[in-house]
C-alpha atoms as a PDB file:
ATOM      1  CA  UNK A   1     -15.253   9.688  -5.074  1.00  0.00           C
ATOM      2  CA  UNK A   2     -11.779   9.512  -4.217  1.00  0.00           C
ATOM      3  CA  UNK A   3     -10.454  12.242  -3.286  1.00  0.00           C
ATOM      4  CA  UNK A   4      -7.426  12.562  -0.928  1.00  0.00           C
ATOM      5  CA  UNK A   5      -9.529  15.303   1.531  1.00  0.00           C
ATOM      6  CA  UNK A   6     -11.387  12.252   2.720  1.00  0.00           C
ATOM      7  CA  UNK A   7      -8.488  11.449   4.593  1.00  0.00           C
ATOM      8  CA  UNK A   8      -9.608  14.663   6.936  1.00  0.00           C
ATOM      9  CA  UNK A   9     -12.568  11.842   8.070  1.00  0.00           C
ATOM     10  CA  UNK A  10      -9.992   9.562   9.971  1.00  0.00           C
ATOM     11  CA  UNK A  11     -11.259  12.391  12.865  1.00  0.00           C
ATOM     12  CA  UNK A  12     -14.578  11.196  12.287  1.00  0.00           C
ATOM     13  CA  UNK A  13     -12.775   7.496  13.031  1.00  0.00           C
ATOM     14  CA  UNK A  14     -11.612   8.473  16.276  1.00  0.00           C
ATOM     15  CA  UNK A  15     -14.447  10.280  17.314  1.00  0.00           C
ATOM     16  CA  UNK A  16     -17.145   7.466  17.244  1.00  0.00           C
ATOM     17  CA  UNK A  17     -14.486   4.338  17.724  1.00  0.00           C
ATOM     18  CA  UNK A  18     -11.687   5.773  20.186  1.00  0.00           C
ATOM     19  CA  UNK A  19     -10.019   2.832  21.344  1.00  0.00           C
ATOM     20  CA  UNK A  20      -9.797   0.863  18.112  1.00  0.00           C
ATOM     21  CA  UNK A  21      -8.823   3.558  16.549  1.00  0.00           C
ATOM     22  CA  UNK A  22      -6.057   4.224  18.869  1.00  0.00           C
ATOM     23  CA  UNK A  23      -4.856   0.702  18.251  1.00  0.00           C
ATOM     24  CA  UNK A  24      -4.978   1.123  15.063  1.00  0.00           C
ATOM     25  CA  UNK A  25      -2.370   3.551  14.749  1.00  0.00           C
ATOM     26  CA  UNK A  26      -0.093   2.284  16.872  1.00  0.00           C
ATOM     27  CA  UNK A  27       0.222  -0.769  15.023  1.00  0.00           C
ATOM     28  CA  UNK A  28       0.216   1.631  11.856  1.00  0.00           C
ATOM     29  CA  UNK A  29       3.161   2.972  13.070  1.00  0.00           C
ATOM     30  CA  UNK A  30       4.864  -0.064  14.330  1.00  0.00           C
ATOM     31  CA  UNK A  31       4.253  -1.703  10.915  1.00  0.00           C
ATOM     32  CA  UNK A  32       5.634   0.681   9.040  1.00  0.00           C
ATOM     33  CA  UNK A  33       8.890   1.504  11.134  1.00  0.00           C
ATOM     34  CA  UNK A  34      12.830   0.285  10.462  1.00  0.00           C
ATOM     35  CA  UNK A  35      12.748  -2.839  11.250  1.00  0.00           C
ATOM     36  CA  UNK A  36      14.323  -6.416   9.473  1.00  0.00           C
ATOM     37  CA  UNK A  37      13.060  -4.611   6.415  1.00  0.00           C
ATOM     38  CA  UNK A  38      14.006  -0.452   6.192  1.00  0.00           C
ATOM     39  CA  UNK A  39      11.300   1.605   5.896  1.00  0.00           C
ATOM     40  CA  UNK A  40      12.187   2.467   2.439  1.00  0.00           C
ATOM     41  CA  UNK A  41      11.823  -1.575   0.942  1.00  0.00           C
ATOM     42  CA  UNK A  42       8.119  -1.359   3.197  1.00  0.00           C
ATOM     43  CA  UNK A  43       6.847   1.512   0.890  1.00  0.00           C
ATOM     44  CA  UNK A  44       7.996   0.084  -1.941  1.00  0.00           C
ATOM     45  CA  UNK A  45       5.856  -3.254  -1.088  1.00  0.00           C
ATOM     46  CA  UNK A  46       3.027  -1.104  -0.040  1.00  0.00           C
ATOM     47  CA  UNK A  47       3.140   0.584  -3.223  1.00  0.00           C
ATOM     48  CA  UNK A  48       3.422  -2.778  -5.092  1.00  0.00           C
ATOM     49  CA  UNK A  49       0.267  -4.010  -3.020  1.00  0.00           C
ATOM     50  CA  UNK A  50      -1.431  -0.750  -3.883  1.00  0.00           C
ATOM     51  CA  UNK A  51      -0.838  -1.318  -7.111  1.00  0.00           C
ATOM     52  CA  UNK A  52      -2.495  -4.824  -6.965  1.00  0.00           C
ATOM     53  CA  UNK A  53      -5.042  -3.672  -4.775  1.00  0.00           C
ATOM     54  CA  UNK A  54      -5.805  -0.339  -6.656  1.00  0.00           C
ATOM     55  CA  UNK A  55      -6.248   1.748  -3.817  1.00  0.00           C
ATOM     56  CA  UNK A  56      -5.772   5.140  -5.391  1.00  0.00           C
ATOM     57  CA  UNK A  57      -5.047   6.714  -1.718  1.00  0.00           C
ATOM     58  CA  UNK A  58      -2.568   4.133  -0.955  1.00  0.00           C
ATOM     59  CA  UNK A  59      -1.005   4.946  -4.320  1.00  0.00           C
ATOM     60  CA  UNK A  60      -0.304   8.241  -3.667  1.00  0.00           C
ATOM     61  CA  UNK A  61       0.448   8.541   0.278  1.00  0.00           C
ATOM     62  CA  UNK A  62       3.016   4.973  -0.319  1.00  0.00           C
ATOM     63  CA  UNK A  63       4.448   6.609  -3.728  1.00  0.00           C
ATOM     64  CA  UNK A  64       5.055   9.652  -1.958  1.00  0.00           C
ATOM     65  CA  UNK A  65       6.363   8.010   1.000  1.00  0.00           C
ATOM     66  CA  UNK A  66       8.566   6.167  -1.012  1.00  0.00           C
ATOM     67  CA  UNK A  67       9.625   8.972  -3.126  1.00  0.00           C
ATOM     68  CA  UNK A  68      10.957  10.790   0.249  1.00  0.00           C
ATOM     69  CA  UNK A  69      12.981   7.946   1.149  1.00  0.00           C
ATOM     70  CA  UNK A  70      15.002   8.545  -2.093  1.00  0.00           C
ATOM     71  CA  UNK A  71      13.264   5.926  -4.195  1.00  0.00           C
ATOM     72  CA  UNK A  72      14.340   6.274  -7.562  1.00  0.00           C
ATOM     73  CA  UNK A  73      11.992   6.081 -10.527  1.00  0.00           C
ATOM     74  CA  UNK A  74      13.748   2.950 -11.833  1.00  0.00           C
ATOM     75  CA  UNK A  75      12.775   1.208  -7.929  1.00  0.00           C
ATOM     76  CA  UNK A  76       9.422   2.424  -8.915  1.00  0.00           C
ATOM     77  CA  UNK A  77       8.815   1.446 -11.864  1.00  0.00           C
ATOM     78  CA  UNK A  78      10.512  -2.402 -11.065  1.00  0.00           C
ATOM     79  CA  UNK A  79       7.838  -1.956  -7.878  1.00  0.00           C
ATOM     80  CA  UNK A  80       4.898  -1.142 -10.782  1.00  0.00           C
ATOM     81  CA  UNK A  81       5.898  -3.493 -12.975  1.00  0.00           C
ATOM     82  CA  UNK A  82       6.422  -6.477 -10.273  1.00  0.00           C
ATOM     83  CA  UNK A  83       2.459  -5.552  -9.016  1.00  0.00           C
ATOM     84  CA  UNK A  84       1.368  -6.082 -12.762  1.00  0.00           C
ATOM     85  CA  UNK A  85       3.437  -9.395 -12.883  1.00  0.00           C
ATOM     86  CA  UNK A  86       1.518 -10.800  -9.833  1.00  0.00           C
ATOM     87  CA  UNK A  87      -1.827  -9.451 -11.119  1.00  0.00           C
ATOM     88  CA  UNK A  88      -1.023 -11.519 -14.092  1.00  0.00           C
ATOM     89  CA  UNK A  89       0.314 -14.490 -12.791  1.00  0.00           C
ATOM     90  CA  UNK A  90      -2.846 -14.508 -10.550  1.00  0.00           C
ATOM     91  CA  UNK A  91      -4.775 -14.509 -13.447  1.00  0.00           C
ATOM     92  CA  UNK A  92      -3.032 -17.294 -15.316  1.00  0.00           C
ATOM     93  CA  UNK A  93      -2.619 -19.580 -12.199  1.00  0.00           C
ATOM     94  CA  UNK A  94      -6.592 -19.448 -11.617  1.00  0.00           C
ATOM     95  CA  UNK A  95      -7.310 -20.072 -15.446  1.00  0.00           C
ATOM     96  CA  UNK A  96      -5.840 -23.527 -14.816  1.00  0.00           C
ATOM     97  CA  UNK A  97      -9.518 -23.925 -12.820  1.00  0.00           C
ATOM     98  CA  UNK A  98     -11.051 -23.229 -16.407  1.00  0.00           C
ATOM     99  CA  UNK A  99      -8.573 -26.391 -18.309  1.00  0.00           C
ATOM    100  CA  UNK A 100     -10.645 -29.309 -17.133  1.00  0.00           C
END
């Protein structure tokens, strides 16, 4: 199912819905541009929320990203391991619903 050639279909995007599409990208690239936070810092969040998320396309485009900016494995792994912290934490904070 997920494989990263699907990623070839964003044409298919474009094709049928040209204008949102359009938008789309520019905010893409606006979000993901130096900004208050270098670009570098934003792929390391997005691979943090891909982490949470578990997006395997996110995953690798944001790791690889990432990895180009000269993020070193230690950033990634503190980036994994922070994802797996908030999964948990998430986990424990809604169990207080089942402690009635």
């Amino acid at each position: 199912m997920y494989d990263m050639k699907n990623l070839e279909k964003f044409k298919l995007l474009e094709v049928h819905a040209p204008e949102v599409m359009k938008a789309f990208l520019v905010f893409d690239k606006m979000a993901w541009s130096d900004g208050a936070i270098p670009k570098k810092y934003k792929e390391l969040i997005a691979v943090a929320v891909a982490m949470t998320t578990q997006c395997p396309y996110c995953i690798e485009l944001h790791v690889e990203r990432a990895r180009k900016l000269d993020a070193s494995d230690a950033e990634l792994a503190e980036t994994v391991l922070a994802a797996a912290a908030l999964r948990a934490g998430s986990a424990v904070t809604h169990g207080t619903h089942a402690m009635k």
